[in-house]
C-alpha atoms as a PDB file:
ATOM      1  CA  UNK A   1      18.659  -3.684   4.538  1.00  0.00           C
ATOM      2  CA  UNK A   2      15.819  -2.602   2.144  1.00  0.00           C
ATOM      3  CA  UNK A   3      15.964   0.852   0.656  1.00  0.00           C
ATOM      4  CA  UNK A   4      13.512   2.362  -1.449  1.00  0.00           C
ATOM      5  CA  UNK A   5      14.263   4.603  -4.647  1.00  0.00           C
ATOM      6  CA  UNK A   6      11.860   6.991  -6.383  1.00  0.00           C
ATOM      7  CA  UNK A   7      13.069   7.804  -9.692  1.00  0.00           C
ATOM      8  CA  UNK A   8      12.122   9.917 -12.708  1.00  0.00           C
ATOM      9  CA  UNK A   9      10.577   7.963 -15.107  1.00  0.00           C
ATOM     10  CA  UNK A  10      13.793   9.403 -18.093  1.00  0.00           C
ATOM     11  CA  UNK A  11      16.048   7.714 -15.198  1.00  0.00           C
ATOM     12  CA  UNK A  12      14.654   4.500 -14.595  1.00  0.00           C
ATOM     13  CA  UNK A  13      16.563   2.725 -17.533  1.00  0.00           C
ATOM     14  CA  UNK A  14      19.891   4.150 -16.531  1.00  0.00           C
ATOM     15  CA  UNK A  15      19.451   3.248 -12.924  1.00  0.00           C
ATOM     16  CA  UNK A  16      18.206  -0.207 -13.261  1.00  0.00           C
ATOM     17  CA  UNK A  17      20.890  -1.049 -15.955  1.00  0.00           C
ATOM     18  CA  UNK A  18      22.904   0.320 -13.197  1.00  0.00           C
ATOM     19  CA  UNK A  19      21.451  -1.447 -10.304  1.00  0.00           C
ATOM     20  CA  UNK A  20      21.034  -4.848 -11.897  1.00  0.00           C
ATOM     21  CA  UNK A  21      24.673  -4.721 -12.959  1.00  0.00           C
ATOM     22  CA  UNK A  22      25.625  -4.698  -8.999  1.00  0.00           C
ATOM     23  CA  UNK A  23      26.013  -8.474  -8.389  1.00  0.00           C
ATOM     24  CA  UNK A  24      25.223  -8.363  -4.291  1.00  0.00           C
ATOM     25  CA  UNK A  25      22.383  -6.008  -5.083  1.00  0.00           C
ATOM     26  CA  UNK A  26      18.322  -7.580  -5.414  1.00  0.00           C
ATOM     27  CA  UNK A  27      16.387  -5.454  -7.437  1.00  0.00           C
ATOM     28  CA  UNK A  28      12.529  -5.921  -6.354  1.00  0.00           C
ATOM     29  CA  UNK A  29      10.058  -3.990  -8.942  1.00  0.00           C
ATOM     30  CA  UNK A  30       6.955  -2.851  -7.278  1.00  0.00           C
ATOM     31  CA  UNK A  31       4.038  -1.627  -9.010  1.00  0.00           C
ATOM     32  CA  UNK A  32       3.393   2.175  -7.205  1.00  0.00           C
ATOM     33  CA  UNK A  33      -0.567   1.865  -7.028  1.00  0.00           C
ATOM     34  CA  UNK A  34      -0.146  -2.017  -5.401  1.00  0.00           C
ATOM     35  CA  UNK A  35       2.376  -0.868  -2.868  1.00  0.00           C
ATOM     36  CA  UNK A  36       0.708   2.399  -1.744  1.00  0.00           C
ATOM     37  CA  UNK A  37      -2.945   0.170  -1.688  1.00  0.00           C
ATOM     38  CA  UNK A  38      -0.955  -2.463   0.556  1.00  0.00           C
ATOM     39  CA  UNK A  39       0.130   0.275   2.482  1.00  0.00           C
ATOM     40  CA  UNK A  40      -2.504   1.180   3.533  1.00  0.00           C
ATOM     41  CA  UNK A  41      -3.895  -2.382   4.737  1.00  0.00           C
ATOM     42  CA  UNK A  42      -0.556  -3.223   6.428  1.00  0.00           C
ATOM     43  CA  UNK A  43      -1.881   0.617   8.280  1.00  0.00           C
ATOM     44  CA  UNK A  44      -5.184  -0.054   9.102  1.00  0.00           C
ATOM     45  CA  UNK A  45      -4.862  -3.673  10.274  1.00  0.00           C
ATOM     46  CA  UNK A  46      -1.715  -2.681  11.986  1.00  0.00           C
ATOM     47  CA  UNK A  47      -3.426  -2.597  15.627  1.00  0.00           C
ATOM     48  CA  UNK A  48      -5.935  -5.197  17.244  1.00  0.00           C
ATOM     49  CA  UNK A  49      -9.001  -2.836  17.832  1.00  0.00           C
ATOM     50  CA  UNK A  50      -8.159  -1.435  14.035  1.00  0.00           C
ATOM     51  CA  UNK A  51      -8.629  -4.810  13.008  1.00  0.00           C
ATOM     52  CA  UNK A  52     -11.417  -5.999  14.992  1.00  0.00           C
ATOM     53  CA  UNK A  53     -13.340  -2.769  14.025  1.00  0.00           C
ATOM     54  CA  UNK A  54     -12.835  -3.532   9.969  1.00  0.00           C
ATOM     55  CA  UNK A  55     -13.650  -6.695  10.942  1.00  0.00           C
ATOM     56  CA  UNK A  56     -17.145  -5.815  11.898  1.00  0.00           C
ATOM     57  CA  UNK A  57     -17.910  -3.549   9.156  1.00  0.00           C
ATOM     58  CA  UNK A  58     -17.285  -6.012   6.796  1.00  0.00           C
ATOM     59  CA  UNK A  59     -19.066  -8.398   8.935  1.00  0.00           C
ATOM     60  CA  UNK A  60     -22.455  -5.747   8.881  1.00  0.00           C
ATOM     61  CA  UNK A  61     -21.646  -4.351   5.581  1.00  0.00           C
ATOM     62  CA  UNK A  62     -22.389  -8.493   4.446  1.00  0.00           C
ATOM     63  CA  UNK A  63     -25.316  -8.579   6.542  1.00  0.00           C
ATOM     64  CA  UNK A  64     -27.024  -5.650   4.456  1.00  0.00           C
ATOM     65  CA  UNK A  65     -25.939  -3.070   7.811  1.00  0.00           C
ATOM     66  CA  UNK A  66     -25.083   0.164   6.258  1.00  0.00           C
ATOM     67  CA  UNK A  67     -24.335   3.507   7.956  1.00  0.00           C
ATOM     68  CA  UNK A  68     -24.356   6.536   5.506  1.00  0.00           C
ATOM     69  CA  UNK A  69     -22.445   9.458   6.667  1.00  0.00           C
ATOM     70  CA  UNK A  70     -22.403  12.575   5.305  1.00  0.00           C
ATOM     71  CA  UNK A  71     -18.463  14.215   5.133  1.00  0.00           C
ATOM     72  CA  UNK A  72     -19.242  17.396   4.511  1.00  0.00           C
ATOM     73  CA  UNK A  73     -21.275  19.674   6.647  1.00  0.00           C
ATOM     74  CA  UNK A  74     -24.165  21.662   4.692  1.00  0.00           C
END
């Protein structure tokens, strides 16, 4: 089973002392801004047609191929 903590940063001492001390337990330190990018590649490649879609963009986006799109509407 993996479970995932979020702790307050005046915790984190206290809990991994507390966590490492647990013999059975594997403590896994993951750097928030790596997991949440990693996230969202695991999301977005998650489906064939996701991934065959990003696969073409980057494919055009190499190729010089660039769509602009404006995201708000003036």
């Amino acid at each position: 089973m993996k479970i995932e903590l979020e702790v307050p940063d005046s915790k984190v001492s206290f809990i991994m002392e507390l966590l490492e001390s647990i013999p059975f337990i594997k403590v896994k330190k993951t750097d928030i801004h790596v997991a949440s990018k990693m996230d969202t590649t695991n999301y977005l490649l998650s489906t064939p047609a996701n991934e065959q879609r990003l696969s073409d963009a980057l494919e055009r986006s190499k190729q010089g191929i660039i769509e602009h799109h404006n995201l708000f509407k003036e």
